[in-house]
Structures are given as C-alpha cells and as structure tokens.
C-alpha atoms as a PDB file:
ATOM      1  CA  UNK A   1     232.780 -50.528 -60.698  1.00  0.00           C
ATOM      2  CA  UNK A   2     235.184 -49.881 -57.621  1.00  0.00           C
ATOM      3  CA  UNK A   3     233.515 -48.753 -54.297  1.00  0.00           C
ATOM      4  CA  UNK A   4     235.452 -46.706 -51.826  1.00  0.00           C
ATOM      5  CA  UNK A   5     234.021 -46.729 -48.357  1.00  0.00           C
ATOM      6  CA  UNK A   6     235.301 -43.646 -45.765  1.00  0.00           C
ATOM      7  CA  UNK A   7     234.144 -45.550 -42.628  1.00  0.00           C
ATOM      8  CA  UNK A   8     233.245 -44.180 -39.157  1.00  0.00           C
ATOM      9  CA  UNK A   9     236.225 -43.513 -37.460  1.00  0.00           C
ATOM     10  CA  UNK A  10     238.001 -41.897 -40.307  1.00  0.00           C
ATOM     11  CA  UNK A  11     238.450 -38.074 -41.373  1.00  0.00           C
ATOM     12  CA  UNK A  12     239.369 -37.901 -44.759  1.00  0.00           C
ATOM     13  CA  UNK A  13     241.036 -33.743 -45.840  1.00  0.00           C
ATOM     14  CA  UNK A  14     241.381 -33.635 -49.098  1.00  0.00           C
ATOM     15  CA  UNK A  15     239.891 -33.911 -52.610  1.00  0.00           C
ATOM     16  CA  UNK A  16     238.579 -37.206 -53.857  1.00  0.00           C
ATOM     17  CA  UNK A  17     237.892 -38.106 -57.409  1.00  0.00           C
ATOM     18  CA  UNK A  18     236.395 -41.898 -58.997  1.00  0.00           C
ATOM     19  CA  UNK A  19     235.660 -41.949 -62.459  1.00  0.00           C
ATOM     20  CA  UNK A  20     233.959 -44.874 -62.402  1.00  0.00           C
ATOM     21  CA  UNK A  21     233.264 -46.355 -59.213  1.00  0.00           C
ATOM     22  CA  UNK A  22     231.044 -45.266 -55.987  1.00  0.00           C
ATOM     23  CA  UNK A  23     232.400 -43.380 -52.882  1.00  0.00           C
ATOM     24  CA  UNK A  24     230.226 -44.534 -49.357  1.00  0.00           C
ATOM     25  CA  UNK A  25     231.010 -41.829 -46.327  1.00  0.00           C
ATOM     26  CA  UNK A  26     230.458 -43.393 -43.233  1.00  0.00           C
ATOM     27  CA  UNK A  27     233.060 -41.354 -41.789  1.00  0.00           C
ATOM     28  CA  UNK A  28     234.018 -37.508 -42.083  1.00  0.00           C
ATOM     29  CA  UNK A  29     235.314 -35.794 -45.166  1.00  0.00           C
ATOM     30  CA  UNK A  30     236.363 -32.248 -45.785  1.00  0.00           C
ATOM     31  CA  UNK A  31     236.956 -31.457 -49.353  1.00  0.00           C
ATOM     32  CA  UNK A  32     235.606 -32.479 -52.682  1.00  0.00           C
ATOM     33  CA  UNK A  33     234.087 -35.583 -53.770  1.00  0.00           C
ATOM     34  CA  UNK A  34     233.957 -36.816 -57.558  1.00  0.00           C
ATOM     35  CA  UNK A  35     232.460 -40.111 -58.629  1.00  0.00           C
ATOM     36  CA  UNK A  36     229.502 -42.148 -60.514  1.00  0.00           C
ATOM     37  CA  UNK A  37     227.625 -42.571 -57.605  1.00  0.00           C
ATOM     38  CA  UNK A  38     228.276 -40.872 -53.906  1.00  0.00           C
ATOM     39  CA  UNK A  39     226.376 -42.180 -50.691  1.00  0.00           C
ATOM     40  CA  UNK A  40     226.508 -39.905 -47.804  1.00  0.00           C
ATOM     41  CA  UNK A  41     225.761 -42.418 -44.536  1.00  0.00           C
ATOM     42  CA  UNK A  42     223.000 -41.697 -41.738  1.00  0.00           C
ATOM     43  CA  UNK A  43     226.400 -41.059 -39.392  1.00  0.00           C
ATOM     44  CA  UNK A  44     228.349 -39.529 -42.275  1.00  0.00           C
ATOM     45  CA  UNK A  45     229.297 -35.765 -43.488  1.00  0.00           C
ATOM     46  CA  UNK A  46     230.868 -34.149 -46.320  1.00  0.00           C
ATOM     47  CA  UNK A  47     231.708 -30.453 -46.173  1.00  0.00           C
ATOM     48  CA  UNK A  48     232.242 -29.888 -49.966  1.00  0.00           C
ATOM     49  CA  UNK A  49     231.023 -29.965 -53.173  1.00  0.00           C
ATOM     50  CA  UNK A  50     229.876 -33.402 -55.147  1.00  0.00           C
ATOM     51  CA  UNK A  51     229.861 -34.122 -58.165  1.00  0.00           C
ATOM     52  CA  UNK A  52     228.564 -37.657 -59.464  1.00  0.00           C
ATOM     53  CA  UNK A  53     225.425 -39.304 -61.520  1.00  0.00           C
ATOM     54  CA  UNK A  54     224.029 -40.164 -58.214  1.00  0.00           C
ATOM     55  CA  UNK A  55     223.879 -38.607 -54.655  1.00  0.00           C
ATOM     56  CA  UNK A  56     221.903 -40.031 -52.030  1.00  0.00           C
ATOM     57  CA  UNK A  57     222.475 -38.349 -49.058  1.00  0.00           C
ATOM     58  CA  UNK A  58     221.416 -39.358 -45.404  1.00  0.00           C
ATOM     59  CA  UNK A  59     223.310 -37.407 -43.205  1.00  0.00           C
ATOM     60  CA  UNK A  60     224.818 -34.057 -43.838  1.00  0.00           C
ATOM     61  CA  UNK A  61     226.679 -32.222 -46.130  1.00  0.00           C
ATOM     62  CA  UNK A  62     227.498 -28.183 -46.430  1.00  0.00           C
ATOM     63  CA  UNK A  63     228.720 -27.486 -50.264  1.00  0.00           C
ATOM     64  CA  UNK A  64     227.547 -28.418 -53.563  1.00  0.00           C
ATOM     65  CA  UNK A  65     225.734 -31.156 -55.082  1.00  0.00           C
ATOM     66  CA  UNK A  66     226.035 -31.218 -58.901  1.00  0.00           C
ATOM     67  CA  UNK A  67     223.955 -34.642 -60.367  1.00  0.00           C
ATOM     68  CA  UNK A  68     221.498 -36.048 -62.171  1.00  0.00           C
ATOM     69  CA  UNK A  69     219.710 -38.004 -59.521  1.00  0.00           C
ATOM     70  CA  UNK A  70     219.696 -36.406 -55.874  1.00  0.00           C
ATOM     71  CA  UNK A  71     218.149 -38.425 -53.302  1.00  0.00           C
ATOM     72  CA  UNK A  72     217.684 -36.957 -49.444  1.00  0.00           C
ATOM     73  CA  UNK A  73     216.764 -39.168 -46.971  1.00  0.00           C
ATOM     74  CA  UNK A  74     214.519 -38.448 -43.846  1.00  0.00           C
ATOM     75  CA  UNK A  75     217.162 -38.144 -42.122  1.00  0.00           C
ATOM     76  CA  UNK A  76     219.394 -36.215 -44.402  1.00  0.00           C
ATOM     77  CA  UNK A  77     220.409 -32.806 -43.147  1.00  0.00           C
ATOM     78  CA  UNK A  78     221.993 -30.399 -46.224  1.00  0.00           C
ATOM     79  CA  UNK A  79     223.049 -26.620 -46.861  1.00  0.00           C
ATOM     80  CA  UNK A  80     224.256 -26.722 -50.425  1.00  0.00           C
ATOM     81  CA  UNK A  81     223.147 -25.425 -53.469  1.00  0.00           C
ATOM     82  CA  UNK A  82     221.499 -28.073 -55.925  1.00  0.00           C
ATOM     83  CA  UNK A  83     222.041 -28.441 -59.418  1.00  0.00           C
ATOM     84  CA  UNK A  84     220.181 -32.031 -60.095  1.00  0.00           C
ATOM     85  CA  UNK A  85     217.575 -33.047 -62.800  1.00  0.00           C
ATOM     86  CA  UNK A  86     215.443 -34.963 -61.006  1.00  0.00           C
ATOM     87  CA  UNK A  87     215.603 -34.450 -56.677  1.00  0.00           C
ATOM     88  CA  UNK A  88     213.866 -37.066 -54.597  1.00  0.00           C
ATOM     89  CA  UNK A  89     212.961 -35.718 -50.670  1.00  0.00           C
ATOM     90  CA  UNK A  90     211.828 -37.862 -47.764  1.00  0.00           C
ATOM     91  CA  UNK A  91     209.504 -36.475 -45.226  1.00  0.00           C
ATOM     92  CA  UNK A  92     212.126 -35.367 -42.075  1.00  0.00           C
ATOM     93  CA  UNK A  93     215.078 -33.778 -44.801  1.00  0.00           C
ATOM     94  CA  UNK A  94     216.243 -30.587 -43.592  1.00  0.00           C
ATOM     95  CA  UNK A  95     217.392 -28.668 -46.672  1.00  0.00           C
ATOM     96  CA  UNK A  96     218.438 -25.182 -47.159  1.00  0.00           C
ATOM     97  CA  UNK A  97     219.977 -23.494 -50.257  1.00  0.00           C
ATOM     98  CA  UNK A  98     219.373 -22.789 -54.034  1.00  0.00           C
ATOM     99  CA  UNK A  99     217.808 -25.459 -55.205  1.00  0.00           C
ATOM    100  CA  UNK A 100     218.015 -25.848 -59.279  1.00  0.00           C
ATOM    101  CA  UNK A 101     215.829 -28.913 -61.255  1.00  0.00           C
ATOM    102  CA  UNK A 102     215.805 -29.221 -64.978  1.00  0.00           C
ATOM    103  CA  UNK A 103     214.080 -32.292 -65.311  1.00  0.00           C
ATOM    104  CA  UNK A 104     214.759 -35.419 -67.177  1.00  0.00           C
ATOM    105  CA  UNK A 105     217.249 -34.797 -70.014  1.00  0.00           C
END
C-alpha cells in the first residue's frame, strides 16, 4: 500500500483519488479526497468530501466523510455530514453536522 503525504507548506486544489494506498494531509487541500485510509494531521485541513475505509481526522475538515471507521481526535475540528458505521470521538472534538451510524456490517 502506497502512502501519499500533502505536507505543511503545500496547498493541494484539486481532486485526489488512491485505490489502494493512504493519503496523510499535513498541509492544505481543497477538493476531494478518495483512498483506503485518509489521515487528516493536527496542522492539516481538507475542505471536501472523503471517501475511504478509514478517516481519522485531527484537524479540520468542512465536507463529507463517507467510511466505515471515523476516528476524531481531541483536537479534531469538523463540519461535515457523517456517513460511517462505527465513529470513534475524543473528549475536545468539535463536530457539527448530520451525523449517520449504522453499525458494524
């Protein structure tokens, strides 16, 4: 599995898409992210929607997260709507949006 890292100092604009490796935003990006497993970095942000097998986010994002596991940090900051079967939240997330869980499949 490949793992694409957007680090700090870089502003990605445009739609990203990794069948079958990881995306890591360190950095900035504006559009929509598609992988098998998408980090979102304490310093990082993602205005867009996600779409992966697993989304840990720790800093912000303003979108869509569509997943099976969805993982906010403490630190984590988020205005999307959730579609996720299982959601783990640390104490100190700020979330806001529709939030939908099914549950293990």
């Amino acid at each position: 599995m490949s793992n694409s890292i957007i680090e700090e100092a870089l502003t990605i604009e445009g739609n990203m898409k990794s069948e079958q490796g990881s995306v890591e935003v360190k950095g900035k990006v504006i559009g929509d992210v598609s992988a098998k497993s998408v980090v979102v970095r304490t310093n990082g942000s993602l205005a867009g929607a996600v779409s992966a097998e697993t989304v840990t986010i720790e800093g912000k994002q303003t979108g869509s997260i569509k997943c099976a596991d969805l993982t906010l940090a403490s630190t984590s900051d988020v205005q999307v709507d959730v579609e996720a079967q299982t959601m783990t939240t640390q104490s100190g997330a700020k979330v806001s949006g529709k939030l939908q869980i099914t549950g293990s499949a």
